[in-house]
Protein backbone atom coordinates (compact mmCIF):
# COMPACT_ATOMS: atom_id res chain seq x y z
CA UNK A 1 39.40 165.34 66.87
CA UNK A 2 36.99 166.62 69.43
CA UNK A 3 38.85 170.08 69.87
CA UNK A 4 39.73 173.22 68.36
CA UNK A 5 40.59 172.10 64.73
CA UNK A 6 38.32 173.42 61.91
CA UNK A 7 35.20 171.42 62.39
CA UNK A 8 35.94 169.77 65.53
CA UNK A 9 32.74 169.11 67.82
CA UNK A 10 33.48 171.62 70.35
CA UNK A 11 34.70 174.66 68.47
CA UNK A 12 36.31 177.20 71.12
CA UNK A 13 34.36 179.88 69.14
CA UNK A 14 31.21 178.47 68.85
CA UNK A 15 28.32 177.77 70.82
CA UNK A 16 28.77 174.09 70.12
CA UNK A 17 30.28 172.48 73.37
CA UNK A 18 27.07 174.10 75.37
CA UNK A 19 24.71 172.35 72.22
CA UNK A 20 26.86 169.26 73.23
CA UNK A 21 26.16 169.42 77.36
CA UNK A 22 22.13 170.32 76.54
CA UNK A 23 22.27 167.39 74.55
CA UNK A 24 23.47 165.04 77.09
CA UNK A 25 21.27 166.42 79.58
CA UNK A 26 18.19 166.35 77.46
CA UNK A 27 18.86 162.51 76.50
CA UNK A 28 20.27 161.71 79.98
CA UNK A 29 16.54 162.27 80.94
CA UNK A 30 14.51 160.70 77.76
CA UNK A 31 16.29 158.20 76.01
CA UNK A 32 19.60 157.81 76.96
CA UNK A 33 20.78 155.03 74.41
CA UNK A 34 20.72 157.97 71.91
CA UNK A 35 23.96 159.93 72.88
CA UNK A 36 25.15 155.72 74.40
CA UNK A 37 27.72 156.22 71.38
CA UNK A 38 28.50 160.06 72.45
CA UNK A 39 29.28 159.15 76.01
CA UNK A 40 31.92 156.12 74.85
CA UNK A 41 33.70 158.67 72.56
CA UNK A 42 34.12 161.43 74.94
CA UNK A 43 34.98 158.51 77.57
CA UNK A 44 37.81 156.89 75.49
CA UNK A 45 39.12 160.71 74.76
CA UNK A 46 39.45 161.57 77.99
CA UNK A 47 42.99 162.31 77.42
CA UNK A 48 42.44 164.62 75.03
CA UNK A 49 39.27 166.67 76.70
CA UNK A 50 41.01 166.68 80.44
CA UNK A 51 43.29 169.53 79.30
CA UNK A 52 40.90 172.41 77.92
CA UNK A 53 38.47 173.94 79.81
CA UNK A 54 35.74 173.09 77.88
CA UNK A 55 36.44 169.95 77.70
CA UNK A 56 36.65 169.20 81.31
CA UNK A 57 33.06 170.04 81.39
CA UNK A 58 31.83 167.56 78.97
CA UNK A 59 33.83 165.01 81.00
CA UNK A 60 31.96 166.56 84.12
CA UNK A 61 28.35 165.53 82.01
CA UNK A 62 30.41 162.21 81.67
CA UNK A 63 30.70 161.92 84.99
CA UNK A 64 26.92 162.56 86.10
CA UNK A 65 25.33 160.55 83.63
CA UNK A 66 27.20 157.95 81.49
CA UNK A 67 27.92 155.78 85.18
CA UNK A 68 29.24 153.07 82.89
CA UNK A 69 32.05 155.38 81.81
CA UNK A 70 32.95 156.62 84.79
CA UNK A 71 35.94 154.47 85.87
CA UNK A 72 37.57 155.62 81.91
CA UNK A 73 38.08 159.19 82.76
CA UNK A 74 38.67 158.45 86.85
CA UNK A 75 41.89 156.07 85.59
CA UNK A 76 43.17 159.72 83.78
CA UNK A 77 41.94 161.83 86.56
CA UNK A 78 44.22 159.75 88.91
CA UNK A 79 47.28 160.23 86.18
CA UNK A 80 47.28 163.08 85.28
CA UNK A 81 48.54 164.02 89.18
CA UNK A 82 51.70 162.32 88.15
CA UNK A 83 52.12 165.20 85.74
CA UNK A 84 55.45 167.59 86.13
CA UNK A 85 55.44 170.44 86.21
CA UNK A 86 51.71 171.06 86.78
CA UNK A 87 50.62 173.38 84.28
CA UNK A 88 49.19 176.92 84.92
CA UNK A 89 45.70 175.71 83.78
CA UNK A 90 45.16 172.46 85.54
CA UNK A 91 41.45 171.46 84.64
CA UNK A 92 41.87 167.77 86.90
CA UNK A 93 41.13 169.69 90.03
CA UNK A 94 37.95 170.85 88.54
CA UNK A 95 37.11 166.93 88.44
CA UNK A 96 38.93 166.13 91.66
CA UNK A 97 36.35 168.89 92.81
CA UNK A 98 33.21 167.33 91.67
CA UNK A 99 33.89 163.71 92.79
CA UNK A 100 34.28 165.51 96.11
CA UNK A 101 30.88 168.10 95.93
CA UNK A 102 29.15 164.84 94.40
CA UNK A 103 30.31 162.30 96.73
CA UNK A 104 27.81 159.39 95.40
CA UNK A 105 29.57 159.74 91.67
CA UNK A 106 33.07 158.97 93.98
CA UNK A 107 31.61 156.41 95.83
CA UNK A 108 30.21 154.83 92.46
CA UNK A 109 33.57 154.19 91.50
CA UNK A 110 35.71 150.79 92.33
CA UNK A 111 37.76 151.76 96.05
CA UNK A 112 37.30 155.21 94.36
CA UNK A 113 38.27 157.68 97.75
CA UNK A 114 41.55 155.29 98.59
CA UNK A 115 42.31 155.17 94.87
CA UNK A 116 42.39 159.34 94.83
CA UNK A 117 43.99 159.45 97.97
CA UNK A 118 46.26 157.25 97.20
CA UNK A 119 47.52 159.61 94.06
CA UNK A 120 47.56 162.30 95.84
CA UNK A 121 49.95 160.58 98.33
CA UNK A 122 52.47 159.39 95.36
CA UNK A 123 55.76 160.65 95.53
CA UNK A 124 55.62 164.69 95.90
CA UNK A 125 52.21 165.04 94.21
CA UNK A 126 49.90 166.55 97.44
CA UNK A 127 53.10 169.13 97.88
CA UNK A 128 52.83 170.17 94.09
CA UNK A 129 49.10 170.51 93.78
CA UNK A 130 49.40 172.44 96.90
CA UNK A 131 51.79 174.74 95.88
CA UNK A 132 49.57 175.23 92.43
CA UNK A 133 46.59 177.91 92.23
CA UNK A 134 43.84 176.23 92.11
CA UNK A 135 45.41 172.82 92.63
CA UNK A 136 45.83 174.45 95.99
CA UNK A 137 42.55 174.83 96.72
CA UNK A 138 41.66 171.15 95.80
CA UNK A 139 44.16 169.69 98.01
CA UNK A 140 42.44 172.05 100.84
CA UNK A 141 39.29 170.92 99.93
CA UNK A 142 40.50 166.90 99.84
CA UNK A 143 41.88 167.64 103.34
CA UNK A 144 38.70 169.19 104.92
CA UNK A 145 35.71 167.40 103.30
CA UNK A 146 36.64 164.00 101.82
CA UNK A 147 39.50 163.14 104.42
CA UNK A 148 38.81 161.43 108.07
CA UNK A 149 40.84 162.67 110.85
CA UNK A 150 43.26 160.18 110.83
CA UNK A 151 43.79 160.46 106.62
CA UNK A 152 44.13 163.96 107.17
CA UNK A 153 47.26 163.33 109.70
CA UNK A 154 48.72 161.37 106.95
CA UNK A 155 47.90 164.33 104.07
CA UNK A 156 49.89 166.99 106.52
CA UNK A 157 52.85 164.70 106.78
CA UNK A 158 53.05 164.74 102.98
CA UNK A 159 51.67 168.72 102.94
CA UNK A 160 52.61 170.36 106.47
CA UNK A 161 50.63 173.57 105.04
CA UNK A 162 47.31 171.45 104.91
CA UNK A 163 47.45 171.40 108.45
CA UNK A 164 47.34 175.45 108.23
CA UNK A 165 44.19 177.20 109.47
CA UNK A 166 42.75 178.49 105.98
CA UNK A 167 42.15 181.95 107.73
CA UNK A 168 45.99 182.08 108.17
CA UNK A 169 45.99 180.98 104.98
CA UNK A 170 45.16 183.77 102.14
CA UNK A 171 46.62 182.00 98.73
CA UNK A 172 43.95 179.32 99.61
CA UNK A 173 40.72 181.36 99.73
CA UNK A 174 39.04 181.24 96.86
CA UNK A 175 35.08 181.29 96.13
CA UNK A 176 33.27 177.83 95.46
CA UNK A 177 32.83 177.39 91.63
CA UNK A 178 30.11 175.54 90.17
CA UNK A 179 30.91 172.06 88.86
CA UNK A 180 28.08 171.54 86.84
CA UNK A 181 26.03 173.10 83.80
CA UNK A 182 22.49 172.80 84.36
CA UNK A 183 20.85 173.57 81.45
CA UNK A 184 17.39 172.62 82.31
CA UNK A 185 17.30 175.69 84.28
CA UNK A 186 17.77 177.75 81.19
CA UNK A 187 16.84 175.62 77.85
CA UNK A 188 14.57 172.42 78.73
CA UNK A 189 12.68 175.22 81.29
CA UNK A 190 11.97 177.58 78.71
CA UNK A 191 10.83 175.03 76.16
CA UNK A 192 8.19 173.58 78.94
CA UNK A 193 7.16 176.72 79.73
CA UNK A 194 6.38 178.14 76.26
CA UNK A 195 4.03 174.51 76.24
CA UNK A 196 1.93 175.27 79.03
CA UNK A 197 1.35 179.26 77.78
């Protein structure tokens, strides 16, 4: 059990899932067969970590350094679109968002931009993410920067309101959000610091 039960590794109320994302950063860098074991867990519990927020961030780590994993949490990134209704908190487009932002982690992956689009394009799924808050916004931004002009005639046929100038648009603005925790810039930079002093 990875969340919120007494115990569990990343504790809502505790400072442990940001312990757990230094860690994989710190290792990522130094000796990466240390947290080898860490990466397969939070891989095969992808599932699980996709639906909580702080979760989805761990799987983000996942994502930029355990390239072996990869694929694992792209297969439930690619499900859960299939999911009805979409609920209000719908931490897949934070991923869908990343694989876009980090195009090389996307293009790491097996067919991985025909594989996505091709979700997206099952059954009613781009009208549904559309119509969702900040599913809304990832659509938009798999329209404008991952799709090619003639994918993104195919995306308005399944979403007419993708083909909608965003300025004419106002449920779709929405500030960029950061898809990754770098915690070099806080932790590993203080630590060096305090070594040269």
């Amino acid at each position: 059990q990875f969340l919120g039960a007494s115990g569990a590794l990343l504790d809502k109320k505790k400072f442990s899932y940001r312990l757990v994302l230094w860690l994989i950063e710190y290792f990522s860098e130094q000796a990466y067969e240390r947290i080898e074991g860490l990466m397969v867990a939070f891989a095969r519990n992808t599932r699980q970590l996709i639906d909580d927020h702080n979760g989805s961030i761990v799987l983000s780590s996942v994502l930029d350094f355990a390239e072996a994993h990869r694929e694992e949490v792209f297969q439930v990134i690619l499900e859960s679109m299939d999911v009805a209704p979409i609920p209000k908190h719908w931490y897949p487009s934070f991923l869908i968002d990343k694989l876009i932002i980090n195009r090389h982690i996307l293009d790491s992956l097996r067919d991985g931009k025909n594989r996505l689009l091709q979700a997206l394009l099952r059954n009613d799924n781009m009208a549904r993410i559309y119509s969702h808050r900040s599913g809304g916004y990832t659509a938009r931004r798999v329209y404008e920067d991952l799709a090619t002009e003639e994918e993104r005639l195919v995306l308005a046929v399944a979403c007419p309101g993708l083909a909608q100038n965003t300025s004419e648009d106002p449920t779709r603005k929405r500030p960029d959000k950061k898809t990754d925790f770098n915690f070099n810039d806080s932790l590993l930079r203080a630590v060096s610091c305090s070594r040269h002093v």
